[in-house]
PDB file of N, CA and C in Angstrom:
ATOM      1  N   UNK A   1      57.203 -36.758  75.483  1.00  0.00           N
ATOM      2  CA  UNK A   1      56.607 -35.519  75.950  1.00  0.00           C
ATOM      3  C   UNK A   1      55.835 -35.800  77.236  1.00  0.00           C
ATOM      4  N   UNK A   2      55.884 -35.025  78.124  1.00  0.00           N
ATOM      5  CA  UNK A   2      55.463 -35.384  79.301  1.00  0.00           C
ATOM      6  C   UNK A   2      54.331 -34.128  79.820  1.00  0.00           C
ATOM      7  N   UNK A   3      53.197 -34.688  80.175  1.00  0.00           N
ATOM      8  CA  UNK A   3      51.826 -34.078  80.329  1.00  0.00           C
ATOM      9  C   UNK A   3      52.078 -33.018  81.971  1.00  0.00           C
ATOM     10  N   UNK A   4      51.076 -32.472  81.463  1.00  0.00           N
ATOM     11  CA  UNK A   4      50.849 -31.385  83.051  1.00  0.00           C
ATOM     12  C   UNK A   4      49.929 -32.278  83.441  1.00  0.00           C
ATOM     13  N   UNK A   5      49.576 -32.747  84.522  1.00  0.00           N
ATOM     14  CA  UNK A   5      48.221 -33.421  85.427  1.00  0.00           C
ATOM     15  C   UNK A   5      47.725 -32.202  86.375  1.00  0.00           C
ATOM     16  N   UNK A   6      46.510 -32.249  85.582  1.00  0.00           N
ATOM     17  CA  UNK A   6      45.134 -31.511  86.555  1.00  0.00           C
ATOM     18  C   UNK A   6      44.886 -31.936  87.349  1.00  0.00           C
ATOM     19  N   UNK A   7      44.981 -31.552  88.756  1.00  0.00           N
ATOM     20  CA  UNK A   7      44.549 -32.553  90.017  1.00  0.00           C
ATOM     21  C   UNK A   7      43.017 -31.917  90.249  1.00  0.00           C
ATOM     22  N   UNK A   8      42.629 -30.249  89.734  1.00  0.00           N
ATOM     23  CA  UNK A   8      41.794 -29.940  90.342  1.00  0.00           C
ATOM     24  C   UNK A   8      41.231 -29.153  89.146  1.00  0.00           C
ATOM     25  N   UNK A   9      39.821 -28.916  89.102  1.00  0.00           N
ATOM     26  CA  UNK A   9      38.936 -28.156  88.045  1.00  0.00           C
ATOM     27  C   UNK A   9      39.741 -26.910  87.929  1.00  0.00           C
ATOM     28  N   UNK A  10      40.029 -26.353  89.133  1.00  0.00           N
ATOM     29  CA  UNK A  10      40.345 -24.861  89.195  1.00  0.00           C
ATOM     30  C   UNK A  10      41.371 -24.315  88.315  1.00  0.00           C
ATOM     31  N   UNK A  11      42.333 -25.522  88.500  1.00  0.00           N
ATOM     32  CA  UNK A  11      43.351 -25.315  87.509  1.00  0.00           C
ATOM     33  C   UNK A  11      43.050 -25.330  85.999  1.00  0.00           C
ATOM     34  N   UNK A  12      41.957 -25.789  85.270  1.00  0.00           N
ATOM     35  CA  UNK A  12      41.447 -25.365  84.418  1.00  0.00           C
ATOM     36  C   UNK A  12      40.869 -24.207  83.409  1.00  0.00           C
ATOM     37  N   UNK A  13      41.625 -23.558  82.924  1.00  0.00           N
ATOM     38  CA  UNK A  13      41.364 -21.791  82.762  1.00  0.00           C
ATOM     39  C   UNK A  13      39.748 -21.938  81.949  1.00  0.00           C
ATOM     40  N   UNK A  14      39.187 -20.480  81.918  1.00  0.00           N
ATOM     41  CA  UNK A  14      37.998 -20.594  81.036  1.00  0.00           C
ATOM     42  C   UNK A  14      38.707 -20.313  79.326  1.00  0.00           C
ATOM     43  N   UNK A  15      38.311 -21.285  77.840  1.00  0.00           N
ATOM     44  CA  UNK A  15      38.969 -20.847  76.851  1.00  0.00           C
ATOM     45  C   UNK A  15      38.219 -20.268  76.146  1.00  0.00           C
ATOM     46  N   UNK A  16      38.321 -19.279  75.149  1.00  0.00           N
ATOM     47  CA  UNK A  16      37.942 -18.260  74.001  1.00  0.00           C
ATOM     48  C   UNK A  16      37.249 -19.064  73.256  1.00  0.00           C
ATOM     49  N   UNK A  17      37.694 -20.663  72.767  1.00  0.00           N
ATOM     50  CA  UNK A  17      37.228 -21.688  72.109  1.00  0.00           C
ATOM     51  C   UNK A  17      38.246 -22.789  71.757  1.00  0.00           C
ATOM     52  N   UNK A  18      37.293 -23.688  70.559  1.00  0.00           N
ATOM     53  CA  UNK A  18      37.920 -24.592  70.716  1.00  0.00           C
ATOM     54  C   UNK A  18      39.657 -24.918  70.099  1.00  0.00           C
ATOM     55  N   UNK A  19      39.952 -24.327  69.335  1.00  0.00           N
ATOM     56  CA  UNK A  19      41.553 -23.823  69.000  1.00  0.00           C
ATOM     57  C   UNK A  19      42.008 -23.965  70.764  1.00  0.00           C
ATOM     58  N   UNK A  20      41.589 -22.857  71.384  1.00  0.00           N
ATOM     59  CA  UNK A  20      42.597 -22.701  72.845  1.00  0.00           C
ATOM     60  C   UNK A  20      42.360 -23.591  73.682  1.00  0.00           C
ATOM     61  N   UNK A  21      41.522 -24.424  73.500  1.00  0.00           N
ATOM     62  CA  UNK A  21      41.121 -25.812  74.618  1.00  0.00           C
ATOM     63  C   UNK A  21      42.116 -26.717  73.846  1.00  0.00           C
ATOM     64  N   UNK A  22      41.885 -26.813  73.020  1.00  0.00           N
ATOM     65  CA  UNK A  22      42.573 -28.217  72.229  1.00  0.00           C
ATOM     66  C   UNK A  22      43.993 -28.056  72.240  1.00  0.00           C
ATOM     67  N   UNK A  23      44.962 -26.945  72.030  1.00  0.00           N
ATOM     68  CA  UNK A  23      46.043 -26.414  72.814  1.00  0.00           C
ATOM     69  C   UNK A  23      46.302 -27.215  74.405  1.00  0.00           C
ATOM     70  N   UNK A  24      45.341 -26.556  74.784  1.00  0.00           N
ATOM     71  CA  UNK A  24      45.705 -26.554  76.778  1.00  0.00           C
ATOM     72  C   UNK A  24      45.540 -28.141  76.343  1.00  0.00           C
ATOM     73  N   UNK A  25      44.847 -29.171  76.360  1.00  0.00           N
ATOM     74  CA  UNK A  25      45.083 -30.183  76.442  1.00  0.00           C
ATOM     75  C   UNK A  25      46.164 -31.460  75.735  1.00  0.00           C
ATOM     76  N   UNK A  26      46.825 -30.737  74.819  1.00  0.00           N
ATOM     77  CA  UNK A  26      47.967 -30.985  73.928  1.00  0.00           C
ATOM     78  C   UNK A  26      48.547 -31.758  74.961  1.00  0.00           C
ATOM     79  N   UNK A  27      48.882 -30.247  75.813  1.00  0.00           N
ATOM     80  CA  UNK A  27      49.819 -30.267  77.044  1.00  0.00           C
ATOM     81  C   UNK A  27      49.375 -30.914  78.403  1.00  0.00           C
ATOM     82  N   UNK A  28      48.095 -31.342  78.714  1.00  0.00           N
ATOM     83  CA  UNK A  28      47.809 -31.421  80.047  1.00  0.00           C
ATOM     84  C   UNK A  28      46.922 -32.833  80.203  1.00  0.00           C
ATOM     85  N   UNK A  29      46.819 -33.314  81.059  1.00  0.00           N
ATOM     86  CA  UNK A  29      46.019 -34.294  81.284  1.00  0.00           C
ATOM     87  C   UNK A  29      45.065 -34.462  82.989  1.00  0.00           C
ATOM     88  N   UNK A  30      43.728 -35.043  82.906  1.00  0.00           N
ATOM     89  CA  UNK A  30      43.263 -35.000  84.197  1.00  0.00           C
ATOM     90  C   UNK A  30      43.882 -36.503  85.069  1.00  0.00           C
ATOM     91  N   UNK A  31      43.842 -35.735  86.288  1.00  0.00           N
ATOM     92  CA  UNK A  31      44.183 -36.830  87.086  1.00  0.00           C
ATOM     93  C   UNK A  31      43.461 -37.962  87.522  1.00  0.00           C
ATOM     94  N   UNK A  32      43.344 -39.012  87.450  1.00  0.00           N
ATOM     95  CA  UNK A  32      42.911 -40.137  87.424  1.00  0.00           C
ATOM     96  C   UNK A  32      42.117 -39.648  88.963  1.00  0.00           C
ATOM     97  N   UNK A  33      42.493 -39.557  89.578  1.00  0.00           N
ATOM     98  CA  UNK A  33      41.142 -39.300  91.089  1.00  0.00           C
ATOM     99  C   UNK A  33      40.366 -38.215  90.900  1.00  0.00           C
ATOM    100  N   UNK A  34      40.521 -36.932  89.676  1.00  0.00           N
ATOM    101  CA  UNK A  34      40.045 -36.229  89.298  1.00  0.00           C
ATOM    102  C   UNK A  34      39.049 -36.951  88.424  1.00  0.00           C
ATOM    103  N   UNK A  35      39.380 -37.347  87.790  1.00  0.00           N
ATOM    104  CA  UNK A  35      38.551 -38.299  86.822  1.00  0.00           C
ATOM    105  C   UNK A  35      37.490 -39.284  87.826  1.00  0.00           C
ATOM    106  N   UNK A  36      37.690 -39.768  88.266  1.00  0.00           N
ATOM    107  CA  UNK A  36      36.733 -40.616  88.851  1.00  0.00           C
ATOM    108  C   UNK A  36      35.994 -40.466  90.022  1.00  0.00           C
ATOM    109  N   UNK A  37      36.222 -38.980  90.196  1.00  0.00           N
ATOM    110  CA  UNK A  37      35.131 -38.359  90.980  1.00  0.00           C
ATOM    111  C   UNK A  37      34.380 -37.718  90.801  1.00  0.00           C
ATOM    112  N   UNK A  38      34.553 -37.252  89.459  1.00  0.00           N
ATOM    113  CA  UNK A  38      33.616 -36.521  88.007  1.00  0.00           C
ATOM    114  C   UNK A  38      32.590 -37.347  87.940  1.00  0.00           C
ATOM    115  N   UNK A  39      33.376 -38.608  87.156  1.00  0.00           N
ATOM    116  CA  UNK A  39      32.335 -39.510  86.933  1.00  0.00           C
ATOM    117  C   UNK A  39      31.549 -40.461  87.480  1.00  0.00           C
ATOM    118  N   UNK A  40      31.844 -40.424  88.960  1.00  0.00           N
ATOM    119  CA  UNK A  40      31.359 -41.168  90.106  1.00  0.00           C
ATOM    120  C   UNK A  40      30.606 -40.327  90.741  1.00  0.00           C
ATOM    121  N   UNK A  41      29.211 -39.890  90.936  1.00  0.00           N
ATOM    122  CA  UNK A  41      28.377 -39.326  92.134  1.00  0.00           C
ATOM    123  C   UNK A  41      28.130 -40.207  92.938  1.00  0.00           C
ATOM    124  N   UNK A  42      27.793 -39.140  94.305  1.00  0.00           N
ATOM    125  CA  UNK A  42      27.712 -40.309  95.545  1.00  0.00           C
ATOM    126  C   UNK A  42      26.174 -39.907  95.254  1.00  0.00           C
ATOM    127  N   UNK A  43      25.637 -41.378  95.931  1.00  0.00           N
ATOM    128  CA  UNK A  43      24.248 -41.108  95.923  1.00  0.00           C
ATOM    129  C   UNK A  43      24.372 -41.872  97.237  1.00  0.00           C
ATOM    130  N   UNK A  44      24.559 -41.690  98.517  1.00  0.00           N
ATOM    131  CA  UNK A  44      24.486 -42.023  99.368  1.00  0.00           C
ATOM    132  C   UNK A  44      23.084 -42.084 100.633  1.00  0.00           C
ATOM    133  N   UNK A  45      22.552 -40.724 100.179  1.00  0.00           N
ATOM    134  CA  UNK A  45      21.142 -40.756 100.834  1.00  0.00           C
ATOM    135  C   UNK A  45      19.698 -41.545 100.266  1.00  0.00           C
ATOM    136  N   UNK A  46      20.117 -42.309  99.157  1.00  0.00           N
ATOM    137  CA  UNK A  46      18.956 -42.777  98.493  1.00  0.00           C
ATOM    138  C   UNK A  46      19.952 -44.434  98.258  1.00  0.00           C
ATOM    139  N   UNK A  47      20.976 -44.694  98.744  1.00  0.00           N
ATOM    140  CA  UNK A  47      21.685 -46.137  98.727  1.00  0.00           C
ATOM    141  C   UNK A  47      21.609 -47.031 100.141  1.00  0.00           C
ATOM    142  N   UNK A  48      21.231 -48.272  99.988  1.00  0.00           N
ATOM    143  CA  UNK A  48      21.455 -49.177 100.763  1.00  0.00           C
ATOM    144  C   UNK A  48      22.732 -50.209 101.065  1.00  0.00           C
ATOM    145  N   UNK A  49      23.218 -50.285 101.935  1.00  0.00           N
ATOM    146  CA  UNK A  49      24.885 -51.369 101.635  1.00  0.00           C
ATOM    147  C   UNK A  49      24.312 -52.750 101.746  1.00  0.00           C
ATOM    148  N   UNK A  50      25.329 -53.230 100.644  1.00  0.00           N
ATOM    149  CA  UNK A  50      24.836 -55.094 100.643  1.00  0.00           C
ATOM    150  C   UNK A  50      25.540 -55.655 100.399  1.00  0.00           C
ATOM    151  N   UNK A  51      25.970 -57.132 101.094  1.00  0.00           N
ATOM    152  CA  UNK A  51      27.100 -57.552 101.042  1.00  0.00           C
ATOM    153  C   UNK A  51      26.855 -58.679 100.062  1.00  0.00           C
ATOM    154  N   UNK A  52      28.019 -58.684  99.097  1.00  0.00           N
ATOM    155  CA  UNK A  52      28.289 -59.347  97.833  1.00  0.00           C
ATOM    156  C   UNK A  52      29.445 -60.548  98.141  1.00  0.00           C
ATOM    157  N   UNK A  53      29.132 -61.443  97.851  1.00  0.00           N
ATOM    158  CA  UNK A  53      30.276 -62.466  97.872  1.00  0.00           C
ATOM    159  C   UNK A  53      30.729 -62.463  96.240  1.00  0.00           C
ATOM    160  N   UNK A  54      31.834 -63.026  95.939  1.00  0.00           N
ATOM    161  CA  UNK A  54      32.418 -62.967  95.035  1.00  0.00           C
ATOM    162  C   UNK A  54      33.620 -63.583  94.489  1.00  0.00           C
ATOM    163  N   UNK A  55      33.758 -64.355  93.508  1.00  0.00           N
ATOM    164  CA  UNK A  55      34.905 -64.736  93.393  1.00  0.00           C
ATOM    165  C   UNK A  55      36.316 -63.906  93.523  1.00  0.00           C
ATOM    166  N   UNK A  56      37.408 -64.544  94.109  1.00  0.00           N
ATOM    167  CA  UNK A  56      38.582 -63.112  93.795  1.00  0.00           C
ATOM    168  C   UNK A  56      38.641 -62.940  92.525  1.00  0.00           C
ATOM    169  N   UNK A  57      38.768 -64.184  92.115  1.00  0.00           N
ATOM    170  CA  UNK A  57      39.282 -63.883  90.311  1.00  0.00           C
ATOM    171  C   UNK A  57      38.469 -62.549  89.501  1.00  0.00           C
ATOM    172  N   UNK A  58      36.807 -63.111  89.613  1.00  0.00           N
ATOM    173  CA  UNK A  58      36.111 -61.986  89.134  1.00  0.00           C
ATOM    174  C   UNK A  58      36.172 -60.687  89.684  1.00  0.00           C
ATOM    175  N   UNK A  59      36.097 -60.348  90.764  1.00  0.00           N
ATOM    176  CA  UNK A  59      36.567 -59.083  91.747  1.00  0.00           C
ATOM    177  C   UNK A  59      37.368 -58.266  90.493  1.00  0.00           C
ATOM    178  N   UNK A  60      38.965 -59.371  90.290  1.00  0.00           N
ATOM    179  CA  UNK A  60      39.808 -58.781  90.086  1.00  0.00           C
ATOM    180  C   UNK A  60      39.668 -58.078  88.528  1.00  0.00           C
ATOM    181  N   UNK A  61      39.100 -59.273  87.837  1.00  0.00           N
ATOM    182  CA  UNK A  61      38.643 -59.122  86.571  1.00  0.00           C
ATOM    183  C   UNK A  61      37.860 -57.434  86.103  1.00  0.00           C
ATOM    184  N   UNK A  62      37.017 -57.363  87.404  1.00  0.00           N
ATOM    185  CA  UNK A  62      36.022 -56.363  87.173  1.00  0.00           C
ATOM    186  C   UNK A  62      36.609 -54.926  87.605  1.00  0.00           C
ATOM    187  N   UNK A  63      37.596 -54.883  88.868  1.00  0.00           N
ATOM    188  CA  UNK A  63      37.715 -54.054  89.002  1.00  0.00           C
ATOM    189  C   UNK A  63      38.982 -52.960  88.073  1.00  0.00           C
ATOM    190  N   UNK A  64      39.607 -54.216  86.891  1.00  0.00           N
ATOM    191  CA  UNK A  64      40.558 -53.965  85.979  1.00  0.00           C
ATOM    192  C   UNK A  64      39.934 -53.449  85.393  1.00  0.00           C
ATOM    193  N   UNK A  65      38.741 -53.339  84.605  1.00  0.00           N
ATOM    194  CA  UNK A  65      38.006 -53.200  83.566  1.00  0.00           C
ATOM    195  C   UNK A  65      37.229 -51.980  84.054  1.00  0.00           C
ATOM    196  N   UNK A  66      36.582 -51.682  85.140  1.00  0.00           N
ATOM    197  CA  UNK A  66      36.411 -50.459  85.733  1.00  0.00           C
ATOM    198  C   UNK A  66      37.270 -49.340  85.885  1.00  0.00           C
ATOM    199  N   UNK A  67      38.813 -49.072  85.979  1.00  0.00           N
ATOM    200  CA  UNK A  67      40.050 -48.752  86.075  1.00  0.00           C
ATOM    201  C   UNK A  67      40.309 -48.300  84.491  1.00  0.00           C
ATOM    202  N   UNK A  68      40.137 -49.198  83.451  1.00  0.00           N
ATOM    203  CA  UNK A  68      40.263 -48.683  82.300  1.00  0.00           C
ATOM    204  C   UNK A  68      39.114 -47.825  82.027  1.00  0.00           C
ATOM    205  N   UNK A  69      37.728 -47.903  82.607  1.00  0.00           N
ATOM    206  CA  UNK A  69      36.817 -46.866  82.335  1.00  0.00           C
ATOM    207  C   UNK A  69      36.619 -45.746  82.947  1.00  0.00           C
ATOM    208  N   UNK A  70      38.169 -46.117  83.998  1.00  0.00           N
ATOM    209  CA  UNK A  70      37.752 -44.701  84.807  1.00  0.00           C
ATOM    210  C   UNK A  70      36.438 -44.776  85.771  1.00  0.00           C
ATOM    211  N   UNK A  71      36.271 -45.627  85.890  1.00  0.00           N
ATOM    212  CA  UNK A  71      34.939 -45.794  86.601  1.00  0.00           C
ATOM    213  C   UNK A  71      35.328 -46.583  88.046  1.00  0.00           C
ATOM    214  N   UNK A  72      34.514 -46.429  89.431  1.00  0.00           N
ATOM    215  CA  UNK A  72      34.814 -47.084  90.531  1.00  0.00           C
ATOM    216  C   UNK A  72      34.221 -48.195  90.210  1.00  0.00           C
ATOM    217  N   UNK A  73      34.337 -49.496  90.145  1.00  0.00           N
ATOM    218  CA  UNK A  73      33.998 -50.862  90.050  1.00  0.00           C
ATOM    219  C   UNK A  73      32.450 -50.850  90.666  1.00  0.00           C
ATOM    220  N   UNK A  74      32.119 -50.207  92.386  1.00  0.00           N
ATOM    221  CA  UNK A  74      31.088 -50.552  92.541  1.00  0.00           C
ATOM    222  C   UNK A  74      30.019 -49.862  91.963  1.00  0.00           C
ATOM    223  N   UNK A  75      30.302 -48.751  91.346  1.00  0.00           N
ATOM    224  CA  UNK A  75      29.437 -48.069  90.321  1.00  0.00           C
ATOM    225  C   UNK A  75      29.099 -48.322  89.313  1.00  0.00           C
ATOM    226  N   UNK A  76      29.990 -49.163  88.613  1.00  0.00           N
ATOM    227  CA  UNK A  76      29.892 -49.743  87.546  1.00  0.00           C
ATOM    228  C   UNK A  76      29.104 -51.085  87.600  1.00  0.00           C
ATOM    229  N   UNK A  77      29.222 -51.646  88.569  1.00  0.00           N
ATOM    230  CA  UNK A  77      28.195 -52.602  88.781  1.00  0.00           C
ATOM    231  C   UNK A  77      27.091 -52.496  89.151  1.00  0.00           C
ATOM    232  N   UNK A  78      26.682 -51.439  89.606  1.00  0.00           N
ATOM    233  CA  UNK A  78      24.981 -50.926  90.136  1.00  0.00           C
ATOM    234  C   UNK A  78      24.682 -51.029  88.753  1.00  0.00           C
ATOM    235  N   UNK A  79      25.989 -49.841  87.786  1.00  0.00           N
ATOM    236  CA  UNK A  79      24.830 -49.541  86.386  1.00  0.00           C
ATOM    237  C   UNK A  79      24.571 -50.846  85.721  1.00  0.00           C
ATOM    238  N   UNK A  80      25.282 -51.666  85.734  1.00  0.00           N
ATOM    239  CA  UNK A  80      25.398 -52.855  85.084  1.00  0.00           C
ATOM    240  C   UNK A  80      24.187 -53.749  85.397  1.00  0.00           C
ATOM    241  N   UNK A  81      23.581 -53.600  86.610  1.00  0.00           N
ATOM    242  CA  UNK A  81      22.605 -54.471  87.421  1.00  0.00           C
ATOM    243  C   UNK A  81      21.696 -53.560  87.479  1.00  0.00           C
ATOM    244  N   UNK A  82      21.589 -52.293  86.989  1.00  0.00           N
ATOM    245  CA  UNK A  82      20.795 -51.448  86.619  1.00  0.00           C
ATOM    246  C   UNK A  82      19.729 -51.537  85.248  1.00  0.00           C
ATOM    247  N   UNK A  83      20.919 -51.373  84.368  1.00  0.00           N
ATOM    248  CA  UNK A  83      20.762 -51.831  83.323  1.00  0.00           C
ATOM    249  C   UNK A  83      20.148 -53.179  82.684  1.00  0.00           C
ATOM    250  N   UNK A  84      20.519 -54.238  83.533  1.00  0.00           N
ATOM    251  CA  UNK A  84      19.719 -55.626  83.352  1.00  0.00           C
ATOM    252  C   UNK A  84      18.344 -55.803  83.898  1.00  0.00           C
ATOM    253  N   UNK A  85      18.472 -55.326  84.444  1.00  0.00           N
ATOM    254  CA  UNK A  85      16.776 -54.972  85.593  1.00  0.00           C
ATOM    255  C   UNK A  85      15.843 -54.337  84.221  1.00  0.00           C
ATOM    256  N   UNK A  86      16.222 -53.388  83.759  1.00  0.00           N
ATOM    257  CA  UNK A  86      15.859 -52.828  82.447  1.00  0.00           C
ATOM    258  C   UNK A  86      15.319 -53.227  81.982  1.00  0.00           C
ATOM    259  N   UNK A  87      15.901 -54.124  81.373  1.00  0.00           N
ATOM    260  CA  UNK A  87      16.027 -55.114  80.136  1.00  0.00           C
ATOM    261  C   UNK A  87      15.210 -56.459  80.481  1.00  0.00           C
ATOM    262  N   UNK A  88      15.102 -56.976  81.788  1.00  0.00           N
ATOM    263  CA  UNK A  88      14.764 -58.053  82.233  1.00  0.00           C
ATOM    264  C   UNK A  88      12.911 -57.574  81.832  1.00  0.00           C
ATOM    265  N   UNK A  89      12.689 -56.445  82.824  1.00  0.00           N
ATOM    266  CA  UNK A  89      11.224 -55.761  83.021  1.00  0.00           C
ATOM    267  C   UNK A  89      10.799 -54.909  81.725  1.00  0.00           C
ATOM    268  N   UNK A  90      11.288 -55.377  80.865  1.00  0.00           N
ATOM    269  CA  UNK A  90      10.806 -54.995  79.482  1.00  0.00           C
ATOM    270  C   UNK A  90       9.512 -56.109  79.323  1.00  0.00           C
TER     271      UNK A  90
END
């Protein structure tokens, strides 16, 4: 069976409930750049750029594992280094 891909919200109808959502998505799926621009905000006016050295291997490692979360790698690593900062200053 082969899915409809949502490229865009719009294409998204408003549903009655959850019966008619769970339907529409039977059939449909979001598009992966749809997806990860949902879940990616830019926070660009409150970000600084910094340059990271890095192994390739790990690069590659990380940015696989970001890809399965749907997530952009360097976002996922702020939260990640976010998150430890956390935890560290506890």
């Amino acid at each position: 069976m082969s899915l409809t891909v949502v490229n865009d919200w719009e294409s998204v109808p408003l549903f009655t409930g959850l019966p008619d959502e769970a339907q529409f998505w039977e059939s449909h799926q979001i598009a992966l750049r749809l997806m990860q621009t949902s879940l990616v905000g830019t926070d660009t006016n409150e970000s600084t750029t910094i340059t990271l050295r890095m192994d390739p291997r790990m690069l590659s490692r990380l940015k696989r594992l970001a890809r399965q979360r749907y997530l952009n790698y360097q976002s996922m690593l702020k939260q990640w280094v976010a998150e430890r900062l956390e935890k560290e200053l506890d």
